[in-house]
N, C-alpha and C. Protein backbone atom coordinates (compact mmCIF):
# COMPACT_ATOMS: atom_id res chain seq x y z
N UNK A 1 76.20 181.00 -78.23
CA UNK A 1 75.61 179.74 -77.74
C UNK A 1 75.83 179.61 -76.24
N UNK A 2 77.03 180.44 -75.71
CA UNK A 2 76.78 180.06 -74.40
C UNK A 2 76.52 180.79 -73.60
N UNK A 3 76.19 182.14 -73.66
CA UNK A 3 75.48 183.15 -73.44
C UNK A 3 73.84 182.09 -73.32
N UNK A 4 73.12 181.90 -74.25
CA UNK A 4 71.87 181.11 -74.39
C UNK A 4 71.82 180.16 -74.30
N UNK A 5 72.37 178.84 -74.23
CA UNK A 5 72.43 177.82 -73.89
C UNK A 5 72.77 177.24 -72.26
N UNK A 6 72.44 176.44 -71.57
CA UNK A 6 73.13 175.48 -70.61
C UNK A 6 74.28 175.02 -71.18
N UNK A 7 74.15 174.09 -71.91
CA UNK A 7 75.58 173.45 -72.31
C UNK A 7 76.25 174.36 -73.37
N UNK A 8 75.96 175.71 -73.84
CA UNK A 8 76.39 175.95 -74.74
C UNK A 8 77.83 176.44 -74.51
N UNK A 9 78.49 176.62 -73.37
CA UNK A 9 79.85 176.96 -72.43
C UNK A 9 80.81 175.43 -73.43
N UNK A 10 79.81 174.50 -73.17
CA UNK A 10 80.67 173.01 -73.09
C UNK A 10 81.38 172.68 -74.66
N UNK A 11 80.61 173.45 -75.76
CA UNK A 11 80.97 173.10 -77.18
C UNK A 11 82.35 173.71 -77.73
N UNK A 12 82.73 173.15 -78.44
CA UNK A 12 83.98 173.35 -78.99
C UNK A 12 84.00 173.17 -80.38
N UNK A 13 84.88 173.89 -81.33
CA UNK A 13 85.27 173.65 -82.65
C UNK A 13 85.96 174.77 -83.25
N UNK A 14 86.67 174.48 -84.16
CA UNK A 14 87.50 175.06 -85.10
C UNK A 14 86.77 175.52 -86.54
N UNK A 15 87.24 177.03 -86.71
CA UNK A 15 86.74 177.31 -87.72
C UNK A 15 87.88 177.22 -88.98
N UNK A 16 87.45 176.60 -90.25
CA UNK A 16 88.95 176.18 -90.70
C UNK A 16 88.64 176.68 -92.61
N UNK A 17 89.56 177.59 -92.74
CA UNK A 17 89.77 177.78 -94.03
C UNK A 17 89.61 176.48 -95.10
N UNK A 18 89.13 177.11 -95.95
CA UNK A 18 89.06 175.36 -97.24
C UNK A 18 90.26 175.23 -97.58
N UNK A 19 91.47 175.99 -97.66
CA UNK A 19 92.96 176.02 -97.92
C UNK A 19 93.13 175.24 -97.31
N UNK A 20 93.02 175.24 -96.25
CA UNK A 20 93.68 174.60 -94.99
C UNK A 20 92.89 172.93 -94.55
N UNK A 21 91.64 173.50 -95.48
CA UNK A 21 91.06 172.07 -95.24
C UNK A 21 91.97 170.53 -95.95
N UNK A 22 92.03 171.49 -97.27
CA UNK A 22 92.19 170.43 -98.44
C UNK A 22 93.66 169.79 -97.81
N UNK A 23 94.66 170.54 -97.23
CA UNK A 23 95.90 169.67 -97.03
C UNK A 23 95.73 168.59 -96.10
N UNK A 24 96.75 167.70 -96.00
CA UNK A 24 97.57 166.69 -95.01
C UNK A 24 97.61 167.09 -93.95
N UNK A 25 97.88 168.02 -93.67
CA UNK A 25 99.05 168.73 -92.75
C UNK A 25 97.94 169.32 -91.61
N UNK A 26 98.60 169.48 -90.38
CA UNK A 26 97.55 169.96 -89.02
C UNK A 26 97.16 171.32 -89.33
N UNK A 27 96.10 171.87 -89.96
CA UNK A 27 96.16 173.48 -89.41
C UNK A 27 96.35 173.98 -88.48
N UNK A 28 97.33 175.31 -88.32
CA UNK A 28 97.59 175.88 -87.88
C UNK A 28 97.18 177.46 -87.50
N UNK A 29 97.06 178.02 -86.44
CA UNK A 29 96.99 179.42 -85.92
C UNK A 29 95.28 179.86 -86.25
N UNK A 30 94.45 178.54 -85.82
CA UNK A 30 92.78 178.68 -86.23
C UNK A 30 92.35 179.67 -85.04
N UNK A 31 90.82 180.16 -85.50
CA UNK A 31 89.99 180.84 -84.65
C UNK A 31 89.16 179.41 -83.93
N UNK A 32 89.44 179.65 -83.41
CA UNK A 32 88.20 178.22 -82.06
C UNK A 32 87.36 178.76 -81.37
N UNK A 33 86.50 178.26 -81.05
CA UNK A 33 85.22 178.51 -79.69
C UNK A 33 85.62 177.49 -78.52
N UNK A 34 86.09 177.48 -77.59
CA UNK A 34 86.07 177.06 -76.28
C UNK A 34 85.63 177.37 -75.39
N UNK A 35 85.49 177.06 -73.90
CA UNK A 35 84.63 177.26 -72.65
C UNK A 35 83.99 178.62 -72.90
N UNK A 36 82.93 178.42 -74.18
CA UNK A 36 82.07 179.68 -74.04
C UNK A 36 83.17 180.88 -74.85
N UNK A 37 84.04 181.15 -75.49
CA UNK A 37 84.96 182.21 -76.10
C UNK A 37 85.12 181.84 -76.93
N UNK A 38 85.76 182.75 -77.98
CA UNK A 38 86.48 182.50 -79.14
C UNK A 38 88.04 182.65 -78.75
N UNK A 39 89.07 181.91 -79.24
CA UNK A 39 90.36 182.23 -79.45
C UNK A 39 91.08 182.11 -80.61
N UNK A 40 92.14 182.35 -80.84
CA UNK A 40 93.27 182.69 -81.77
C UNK A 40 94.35 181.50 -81.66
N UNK A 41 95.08 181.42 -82.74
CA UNK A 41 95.86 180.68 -82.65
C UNK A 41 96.12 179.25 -82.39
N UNK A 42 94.94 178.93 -82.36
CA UNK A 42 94.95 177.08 -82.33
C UNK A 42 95.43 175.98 -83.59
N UNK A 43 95.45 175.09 -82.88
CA UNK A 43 95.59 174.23 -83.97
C UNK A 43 94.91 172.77 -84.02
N UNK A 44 94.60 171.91 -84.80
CA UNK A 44 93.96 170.45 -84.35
C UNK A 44 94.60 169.30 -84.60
N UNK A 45 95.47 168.77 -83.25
CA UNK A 45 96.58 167.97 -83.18
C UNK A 45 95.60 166.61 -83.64
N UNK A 46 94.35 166.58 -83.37
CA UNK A 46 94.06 165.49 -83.87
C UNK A 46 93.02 165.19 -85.18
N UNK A 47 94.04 166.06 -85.92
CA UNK A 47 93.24 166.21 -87.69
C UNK A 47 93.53 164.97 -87.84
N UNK A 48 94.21 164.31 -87.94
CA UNK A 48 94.08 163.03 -89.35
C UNK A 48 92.69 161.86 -88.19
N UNK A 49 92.52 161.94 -87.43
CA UNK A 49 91.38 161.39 -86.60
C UNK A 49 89.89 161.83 -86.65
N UNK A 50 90.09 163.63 -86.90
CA UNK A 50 88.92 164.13 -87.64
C UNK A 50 88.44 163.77 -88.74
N UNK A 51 89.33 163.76 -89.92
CA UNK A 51 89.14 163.15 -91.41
C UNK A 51 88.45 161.77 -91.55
N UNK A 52 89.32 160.88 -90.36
CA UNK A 52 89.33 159.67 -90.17
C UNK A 52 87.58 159.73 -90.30
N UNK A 53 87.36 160.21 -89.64
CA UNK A 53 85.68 160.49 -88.61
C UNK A 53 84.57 160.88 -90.06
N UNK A 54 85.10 161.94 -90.78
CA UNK A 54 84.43 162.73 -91.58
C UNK A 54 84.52 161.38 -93.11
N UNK A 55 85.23 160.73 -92.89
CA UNK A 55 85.30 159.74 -94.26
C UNK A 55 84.81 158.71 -93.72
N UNK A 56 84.25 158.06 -92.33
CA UNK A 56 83.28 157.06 -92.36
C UNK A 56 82.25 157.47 -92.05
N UNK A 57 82.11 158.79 -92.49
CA UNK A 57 80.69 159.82 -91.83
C UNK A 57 80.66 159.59 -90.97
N UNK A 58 80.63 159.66 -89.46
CA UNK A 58 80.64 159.85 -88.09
C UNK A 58 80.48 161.62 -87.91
N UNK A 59 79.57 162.17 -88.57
CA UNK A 59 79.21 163.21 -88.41
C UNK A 59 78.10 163.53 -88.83
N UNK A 60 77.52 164.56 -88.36
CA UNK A 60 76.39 165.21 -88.62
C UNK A 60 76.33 166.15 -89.58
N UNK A 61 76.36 166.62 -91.13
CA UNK A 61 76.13 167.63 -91.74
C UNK A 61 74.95 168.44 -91.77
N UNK A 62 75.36 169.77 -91.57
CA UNK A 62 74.14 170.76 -91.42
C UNK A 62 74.08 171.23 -92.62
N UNK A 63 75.20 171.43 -93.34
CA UNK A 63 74.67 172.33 -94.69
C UNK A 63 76.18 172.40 -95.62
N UNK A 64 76.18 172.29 -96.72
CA UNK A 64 77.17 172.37 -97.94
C UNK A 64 77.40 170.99 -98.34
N UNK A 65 78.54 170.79 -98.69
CA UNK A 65 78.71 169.14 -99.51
C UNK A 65 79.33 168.11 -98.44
N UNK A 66 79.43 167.03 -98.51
CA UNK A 66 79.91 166.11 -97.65
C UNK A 66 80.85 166.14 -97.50
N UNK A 67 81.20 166.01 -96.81
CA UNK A 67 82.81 165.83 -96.00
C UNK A 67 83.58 165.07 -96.52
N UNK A 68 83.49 163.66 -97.44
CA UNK A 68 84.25 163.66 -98.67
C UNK A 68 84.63 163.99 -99.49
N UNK A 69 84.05 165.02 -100.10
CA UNK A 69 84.69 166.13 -101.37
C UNK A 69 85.12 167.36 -100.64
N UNK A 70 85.51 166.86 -99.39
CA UNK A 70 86.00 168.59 -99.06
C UNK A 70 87.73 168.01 -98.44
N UNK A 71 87.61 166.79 -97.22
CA UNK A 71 88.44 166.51 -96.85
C UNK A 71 89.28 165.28 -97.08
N UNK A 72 90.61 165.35 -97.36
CA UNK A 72 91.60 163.98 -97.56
C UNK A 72 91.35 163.26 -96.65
N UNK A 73 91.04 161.69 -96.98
CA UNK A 73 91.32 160.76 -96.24
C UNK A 73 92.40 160.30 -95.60
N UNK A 74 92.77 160.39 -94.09
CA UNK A 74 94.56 159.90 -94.07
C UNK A 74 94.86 158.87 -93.72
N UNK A 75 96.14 158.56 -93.78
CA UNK A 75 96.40 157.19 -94.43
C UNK A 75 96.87 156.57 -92.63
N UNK A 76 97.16 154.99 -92.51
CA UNK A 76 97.14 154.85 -91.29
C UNK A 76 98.43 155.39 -90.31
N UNK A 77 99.55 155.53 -90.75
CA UNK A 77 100.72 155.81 -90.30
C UNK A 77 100.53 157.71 -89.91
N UNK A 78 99.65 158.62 -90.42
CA UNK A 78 98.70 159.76 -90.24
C UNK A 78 98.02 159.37 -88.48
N UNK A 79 97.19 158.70 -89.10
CA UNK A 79 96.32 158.13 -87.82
C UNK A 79 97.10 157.72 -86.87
N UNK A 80 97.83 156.33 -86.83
CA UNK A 80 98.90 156.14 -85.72
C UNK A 80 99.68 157.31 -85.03
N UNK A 81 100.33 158.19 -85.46
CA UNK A 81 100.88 159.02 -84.81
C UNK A 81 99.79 160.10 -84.15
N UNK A 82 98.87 160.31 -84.58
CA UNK A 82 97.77 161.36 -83.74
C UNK A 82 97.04 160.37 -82.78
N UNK A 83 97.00 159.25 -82.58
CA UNK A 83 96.32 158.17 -81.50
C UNK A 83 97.50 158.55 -80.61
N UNK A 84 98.90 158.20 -81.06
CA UNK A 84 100.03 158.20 -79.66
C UNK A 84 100.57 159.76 -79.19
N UNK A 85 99.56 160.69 -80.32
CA UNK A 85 99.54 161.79 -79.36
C UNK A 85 98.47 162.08 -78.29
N UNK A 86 97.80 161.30 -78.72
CA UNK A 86 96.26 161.18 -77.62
C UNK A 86 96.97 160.50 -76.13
N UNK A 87 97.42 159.71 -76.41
CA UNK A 87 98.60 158.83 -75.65
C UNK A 87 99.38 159.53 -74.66
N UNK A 88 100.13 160.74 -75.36
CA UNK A 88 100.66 161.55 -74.25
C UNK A 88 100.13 162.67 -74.23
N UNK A 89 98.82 163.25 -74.37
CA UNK A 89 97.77 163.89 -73.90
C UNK A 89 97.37 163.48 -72.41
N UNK A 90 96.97 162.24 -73.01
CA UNK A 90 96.37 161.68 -71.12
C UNK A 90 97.24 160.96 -70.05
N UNK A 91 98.52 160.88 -70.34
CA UNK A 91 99.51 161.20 -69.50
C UNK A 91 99.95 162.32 -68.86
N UNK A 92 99.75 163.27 -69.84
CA UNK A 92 99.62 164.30 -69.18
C UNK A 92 98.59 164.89 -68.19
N UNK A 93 97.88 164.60 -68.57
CA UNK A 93 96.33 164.99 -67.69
C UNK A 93 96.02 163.94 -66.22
N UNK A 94 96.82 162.96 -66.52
CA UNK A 94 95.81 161.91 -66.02
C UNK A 94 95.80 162.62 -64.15
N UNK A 95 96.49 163.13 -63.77
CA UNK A 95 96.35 163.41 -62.15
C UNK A 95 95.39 164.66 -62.14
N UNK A 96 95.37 165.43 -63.46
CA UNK A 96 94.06 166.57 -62.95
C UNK A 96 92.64 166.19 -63.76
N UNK A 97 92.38 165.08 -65.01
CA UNK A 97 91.44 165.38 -65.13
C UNK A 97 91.75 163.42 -65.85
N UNK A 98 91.09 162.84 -64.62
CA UNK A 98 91.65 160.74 -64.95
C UNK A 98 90.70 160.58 -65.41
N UNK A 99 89.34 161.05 -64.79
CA UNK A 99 88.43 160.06 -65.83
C UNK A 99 88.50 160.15 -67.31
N UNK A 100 88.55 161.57 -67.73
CA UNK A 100 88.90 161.94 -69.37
C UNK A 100 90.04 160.69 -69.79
N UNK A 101 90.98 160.89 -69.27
CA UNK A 101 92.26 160.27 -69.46
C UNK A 101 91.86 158.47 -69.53
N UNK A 102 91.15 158.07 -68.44
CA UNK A 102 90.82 156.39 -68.45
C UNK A 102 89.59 156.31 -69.92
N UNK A 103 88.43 157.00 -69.92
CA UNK A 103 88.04 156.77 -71.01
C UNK A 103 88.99 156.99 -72.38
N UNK A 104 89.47 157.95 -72.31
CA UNK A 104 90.67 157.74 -73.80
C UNK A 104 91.19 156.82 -74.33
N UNK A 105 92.02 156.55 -72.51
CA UNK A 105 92.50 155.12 -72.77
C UNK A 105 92.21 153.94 -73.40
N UNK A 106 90.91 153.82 -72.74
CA UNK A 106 89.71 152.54 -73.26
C UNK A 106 89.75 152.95 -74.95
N UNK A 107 89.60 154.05 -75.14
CA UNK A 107 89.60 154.11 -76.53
C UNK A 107 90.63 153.83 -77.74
N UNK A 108 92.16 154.57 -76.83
CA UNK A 108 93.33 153.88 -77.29
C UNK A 108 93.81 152.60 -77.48
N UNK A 109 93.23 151.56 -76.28
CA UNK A 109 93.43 150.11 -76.52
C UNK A 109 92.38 150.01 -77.58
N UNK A 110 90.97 150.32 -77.80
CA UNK A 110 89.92 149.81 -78.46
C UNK A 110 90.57 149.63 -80.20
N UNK A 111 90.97 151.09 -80.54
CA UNK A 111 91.66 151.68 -82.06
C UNK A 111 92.74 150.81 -81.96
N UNK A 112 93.59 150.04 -81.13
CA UNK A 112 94.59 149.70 -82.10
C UNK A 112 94.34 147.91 -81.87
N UNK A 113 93.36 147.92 -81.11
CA UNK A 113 93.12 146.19 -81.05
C UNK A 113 92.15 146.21 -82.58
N UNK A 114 91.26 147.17 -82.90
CA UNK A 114 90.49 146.68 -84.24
C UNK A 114 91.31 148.02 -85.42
N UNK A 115 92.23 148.15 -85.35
CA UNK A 115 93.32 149.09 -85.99
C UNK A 115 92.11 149.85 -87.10
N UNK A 116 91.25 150.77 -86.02
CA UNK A 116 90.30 151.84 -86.70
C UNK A 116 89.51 153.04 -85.52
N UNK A 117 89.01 153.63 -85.93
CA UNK A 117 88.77 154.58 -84.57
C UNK A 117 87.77 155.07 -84.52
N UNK A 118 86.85 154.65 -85.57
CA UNK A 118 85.46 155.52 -85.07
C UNK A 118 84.29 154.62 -83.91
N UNK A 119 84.92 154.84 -82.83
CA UNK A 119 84.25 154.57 -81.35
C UNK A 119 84.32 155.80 -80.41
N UNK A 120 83.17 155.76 -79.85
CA UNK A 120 83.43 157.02 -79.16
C UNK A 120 83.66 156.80 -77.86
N UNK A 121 84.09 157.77 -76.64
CA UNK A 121 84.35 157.35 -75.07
C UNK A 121 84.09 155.89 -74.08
N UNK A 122 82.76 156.45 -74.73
CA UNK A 122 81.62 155.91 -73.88
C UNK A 122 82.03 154.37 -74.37
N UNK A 123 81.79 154.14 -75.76
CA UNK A 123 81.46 152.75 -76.34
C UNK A 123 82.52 152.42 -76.25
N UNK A 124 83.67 153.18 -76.36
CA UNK A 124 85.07 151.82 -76.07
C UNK A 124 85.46 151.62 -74.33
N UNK A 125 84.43 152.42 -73.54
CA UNK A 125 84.89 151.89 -72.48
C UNK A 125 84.00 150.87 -72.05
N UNK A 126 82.41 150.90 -72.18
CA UNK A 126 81.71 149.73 -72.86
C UNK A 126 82.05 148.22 -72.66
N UNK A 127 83.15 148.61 -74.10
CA UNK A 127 84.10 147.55 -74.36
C UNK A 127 84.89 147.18 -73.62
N UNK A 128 85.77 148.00 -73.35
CA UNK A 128 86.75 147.60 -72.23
C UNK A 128 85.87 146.80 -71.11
N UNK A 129 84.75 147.21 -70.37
CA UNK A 129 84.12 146.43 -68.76
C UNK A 129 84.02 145.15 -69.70
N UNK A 130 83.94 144.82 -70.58
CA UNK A 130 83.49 143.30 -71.58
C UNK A 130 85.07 142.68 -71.76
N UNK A 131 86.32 143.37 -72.39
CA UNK A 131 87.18 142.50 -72.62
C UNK A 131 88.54 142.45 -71.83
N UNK A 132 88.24 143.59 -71.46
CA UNK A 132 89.26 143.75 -70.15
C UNK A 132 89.44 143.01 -68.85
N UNK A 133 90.71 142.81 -68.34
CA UNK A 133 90.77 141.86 -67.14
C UNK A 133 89.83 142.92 -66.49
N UNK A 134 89.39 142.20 -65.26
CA UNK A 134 88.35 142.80 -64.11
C UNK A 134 88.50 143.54 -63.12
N UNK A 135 90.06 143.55 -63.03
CA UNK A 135 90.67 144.67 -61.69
C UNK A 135 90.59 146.20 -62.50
N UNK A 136 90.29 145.96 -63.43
CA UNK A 136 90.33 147.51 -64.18
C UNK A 136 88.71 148.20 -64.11
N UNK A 137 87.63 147.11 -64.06
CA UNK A 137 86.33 147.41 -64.09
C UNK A 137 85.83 148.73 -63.03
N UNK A 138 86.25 148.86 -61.68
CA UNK A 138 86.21 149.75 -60.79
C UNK A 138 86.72 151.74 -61.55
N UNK A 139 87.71 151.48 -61.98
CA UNK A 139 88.45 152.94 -62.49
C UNK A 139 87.92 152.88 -63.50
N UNK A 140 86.97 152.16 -64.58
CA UNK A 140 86.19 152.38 -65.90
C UNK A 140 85.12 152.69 -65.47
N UNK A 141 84.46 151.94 -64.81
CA UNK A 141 83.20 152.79 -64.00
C UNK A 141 82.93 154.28 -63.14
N UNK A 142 84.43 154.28 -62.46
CA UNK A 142 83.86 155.13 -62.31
C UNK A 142 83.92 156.39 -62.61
N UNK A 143 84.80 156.47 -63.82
CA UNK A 143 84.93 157.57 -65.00
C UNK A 143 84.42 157.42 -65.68
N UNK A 144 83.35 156.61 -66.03
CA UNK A 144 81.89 157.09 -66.69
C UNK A 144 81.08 157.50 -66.05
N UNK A 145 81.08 156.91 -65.01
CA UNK A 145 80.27 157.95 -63.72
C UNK A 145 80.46 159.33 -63.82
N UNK A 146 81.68 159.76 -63.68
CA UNK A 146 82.26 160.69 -63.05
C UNK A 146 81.46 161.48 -64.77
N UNK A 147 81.96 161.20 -65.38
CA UNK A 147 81.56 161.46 -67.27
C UNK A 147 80.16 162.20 -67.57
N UNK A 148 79.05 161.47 -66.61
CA UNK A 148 77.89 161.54 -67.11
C UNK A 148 77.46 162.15 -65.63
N UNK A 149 78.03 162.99 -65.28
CA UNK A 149 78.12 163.90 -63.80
C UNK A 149 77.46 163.22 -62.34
N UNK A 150 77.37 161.70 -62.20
CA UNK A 150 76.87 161.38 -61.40
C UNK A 150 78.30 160.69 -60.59
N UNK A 151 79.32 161.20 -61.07
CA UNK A 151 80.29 160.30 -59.71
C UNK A 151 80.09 161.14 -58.05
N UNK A 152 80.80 160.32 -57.80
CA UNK A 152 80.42 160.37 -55.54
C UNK A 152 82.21 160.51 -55.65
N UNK A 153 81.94 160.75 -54.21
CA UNK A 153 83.59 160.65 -53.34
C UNK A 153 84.24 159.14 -53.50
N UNK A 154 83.35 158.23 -53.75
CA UNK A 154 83.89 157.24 -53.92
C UNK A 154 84.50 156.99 -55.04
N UNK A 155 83.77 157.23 -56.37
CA UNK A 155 84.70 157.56 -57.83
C UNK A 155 85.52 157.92 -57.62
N UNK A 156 85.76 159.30 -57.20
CA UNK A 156 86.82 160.09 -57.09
C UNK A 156 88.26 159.54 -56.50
N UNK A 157 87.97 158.47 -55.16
CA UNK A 157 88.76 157.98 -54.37
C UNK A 157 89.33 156.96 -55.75
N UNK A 158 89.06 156.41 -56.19
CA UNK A 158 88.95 155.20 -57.02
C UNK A 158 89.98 155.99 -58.35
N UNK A 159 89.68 157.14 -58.61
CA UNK A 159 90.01 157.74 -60.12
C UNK A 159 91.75 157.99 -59.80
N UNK A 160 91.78 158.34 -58.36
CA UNK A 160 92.99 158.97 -57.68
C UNK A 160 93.94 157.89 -57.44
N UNK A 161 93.39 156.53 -56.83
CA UNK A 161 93.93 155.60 -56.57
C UNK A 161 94.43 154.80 -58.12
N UNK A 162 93.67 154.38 -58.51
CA UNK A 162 94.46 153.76 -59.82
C UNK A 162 93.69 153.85 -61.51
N UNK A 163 93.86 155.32 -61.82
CA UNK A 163 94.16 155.80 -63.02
C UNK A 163 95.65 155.73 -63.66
N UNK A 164 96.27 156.52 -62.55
CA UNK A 164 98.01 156.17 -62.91
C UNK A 164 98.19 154.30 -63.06
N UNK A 165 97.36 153.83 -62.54
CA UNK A 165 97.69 152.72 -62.74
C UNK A 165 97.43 151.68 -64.10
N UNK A 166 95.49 152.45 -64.10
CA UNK A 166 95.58 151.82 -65.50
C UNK A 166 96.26 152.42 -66.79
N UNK A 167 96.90 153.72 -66.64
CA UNK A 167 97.49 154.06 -67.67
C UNK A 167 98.60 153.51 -67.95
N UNK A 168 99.48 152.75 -66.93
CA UNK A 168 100.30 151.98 -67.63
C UNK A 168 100.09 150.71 -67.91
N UNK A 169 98.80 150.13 -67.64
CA UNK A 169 98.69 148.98 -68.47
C UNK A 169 97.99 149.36 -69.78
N UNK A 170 97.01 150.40 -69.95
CA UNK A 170 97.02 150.81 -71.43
C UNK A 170 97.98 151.08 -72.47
N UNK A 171 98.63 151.54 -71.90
CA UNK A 171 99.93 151.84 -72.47
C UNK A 171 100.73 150.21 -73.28
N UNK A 172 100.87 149.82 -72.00
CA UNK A 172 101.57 148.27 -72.55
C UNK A 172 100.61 147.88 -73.31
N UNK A 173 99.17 147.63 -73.35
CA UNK A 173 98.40 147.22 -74.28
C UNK A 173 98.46 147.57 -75.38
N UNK A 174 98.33 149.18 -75.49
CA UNK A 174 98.70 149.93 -76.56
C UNK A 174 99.91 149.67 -77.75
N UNK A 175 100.86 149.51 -77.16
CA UNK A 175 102.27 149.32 -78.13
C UNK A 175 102.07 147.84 -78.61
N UNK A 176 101.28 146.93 -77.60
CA UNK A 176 101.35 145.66 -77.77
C UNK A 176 100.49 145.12 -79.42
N UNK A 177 99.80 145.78 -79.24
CA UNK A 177 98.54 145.99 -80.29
C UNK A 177 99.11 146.59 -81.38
N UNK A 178 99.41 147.73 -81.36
CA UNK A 178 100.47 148.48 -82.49
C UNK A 178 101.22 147.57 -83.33
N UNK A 179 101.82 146.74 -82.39
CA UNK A 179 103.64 145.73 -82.90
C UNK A 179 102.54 144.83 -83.67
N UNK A 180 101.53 144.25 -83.02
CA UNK A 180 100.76 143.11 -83.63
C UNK A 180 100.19 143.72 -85.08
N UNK A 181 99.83 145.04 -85.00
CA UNK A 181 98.95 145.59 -86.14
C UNK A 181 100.10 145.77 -87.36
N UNK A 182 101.30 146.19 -87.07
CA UNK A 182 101.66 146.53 -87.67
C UNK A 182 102.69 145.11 -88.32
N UNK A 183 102.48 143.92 -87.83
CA UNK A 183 103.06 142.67 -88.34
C UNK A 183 102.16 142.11 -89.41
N UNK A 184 100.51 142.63 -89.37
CA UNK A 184 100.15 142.51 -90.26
C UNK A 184 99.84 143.03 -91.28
N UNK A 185 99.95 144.40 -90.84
CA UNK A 185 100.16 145.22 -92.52
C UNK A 185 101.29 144.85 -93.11
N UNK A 186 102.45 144.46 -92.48
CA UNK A 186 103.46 143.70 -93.14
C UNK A 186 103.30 142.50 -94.07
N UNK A 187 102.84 141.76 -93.55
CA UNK A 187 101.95 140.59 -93.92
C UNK A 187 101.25 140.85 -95.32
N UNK A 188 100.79 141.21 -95.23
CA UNK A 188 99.80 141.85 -96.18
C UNK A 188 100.06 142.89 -97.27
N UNK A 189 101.80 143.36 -96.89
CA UNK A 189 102.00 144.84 -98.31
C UNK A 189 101.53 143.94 -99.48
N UNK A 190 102.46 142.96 -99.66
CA UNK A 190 102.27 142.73 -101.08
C UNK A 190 101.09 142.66 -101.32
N UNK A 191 99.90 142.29 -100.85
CA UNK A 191 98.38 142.47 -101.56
C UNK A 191 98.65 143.62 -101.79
N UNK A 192 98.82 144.82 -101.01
CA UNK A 192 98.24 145.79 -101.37
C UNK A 192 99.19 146.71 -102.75
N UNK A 193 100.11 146.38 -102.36
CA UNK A 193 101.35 146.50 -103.63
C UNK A 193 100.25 146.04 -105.08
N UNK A 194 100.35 144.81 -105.01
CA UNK A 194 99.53 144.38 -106.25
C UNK A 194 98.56 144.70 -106.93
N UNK A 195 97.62 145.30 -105.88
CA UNK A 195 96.36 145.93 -106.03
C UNK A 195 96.56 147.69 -106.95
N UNK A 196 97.80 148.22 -106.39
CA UNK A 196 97.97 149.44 -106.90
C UNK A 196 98.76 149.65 -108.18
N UNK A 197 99.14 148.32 -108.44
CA UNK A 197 100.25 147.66 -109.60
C UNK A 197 99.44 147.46 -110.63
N UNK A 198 100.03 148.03 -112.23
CA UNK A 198 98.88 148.29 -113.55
C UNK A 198 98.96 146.81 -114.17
N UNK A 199 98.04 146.86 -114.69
CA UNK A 199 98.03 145.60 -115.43
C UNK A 199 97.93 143.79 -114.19
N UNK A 200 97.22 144.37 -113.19
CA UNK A 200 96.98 143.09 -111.89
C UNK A 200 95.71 142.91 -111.63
């Protein structure tokens, strides 16, 4: 594909045993396609987010059975921990590649303010220019700019200047949202206790 394609350099995915499908657990030591190659040894730190994706269909099937009879649904405490690895993904990144990192972000506050995740870049940053204070609107713009290959020197100036910055107010947003989400699944075991309880 990327031999023949323009964008075909840009696609990515994992080729994944049905063994490996059916578990919980991250596969490990996969064949992948990246920048145009195949490699060895990968793994997909953000499986329970894939599943997540593949069980509210947020995918495209080309051919075999649906992605419900193939893959486990995971449960949210699954999900939570692969979001706060996304978390220190774009901490890590954020000084070589911010706009990736600020759209994430937008996406990280988005998933734990509606404690679910099928939004993509674009639409939770969207969101963010709508619910977000307004000093942040400049570094969301212009890493969608930058996103959809039309940023300037001025993005750039902007991405450099305060990405590090909005990442630590995502961050505080982030945990803030978490503590709140997770006061109400508290709230709420016993429904769900009851619900799984025979004879209720």
């Amino acid at each position: 594909m990327a031999a023949k394609f323009e964008f075909g350099s840009k696609l990515d995915g994992f080729y994944i045993p049905y063994a490996s499908v059916r578990r919980r657990a991250s596969p490990k030591n996969l064949v992948y396609g990246a920048h145009g190659r195949i490699h060895r040894g990968g793994s997909d730190d953000a499986w329970a987010i894939h599943r997540e994706h593949f069980a509210r269909s947020a995918y495209i099937r080309l051919y075999g059975p649906k992605a419900s009879r193939v893959f486990s649904r995971p449960n949210w405490p699954e999900i939570r921990g692969a979001l706060y690895r996304q978390l220190v993904y774009a901490r890590k990144i954020i000084d070589s590649d911010p706009w990736w990192s600020v759209l994430n972000l937008c996406r990280l506050v988005y998933d734990f303010k509606h404690g679910g995740i099928v939004v993509s870049k674009l639409g939770a940053a969207r969101w963010a220019l709508k619910r977000l204070p307004s000093r942040w609107k400049p570094v969301i713009k212009s890493a969608i700019k930058t996103y959809k290959g039309i940023g300037d020197r001025k993005d750039r100036t902007i991405l450099k200047r305060d990405a590090r910055k909005f990442l630590g107010f995502a961050s505080i947003r982030v945990i803030a949202f978490d503590i709140a989400l997770d006061s109400r699944h508290q709230k709420t075991a016993y429904l769900r206790k009851s619900r799984t309880g025979t004879g209720r």
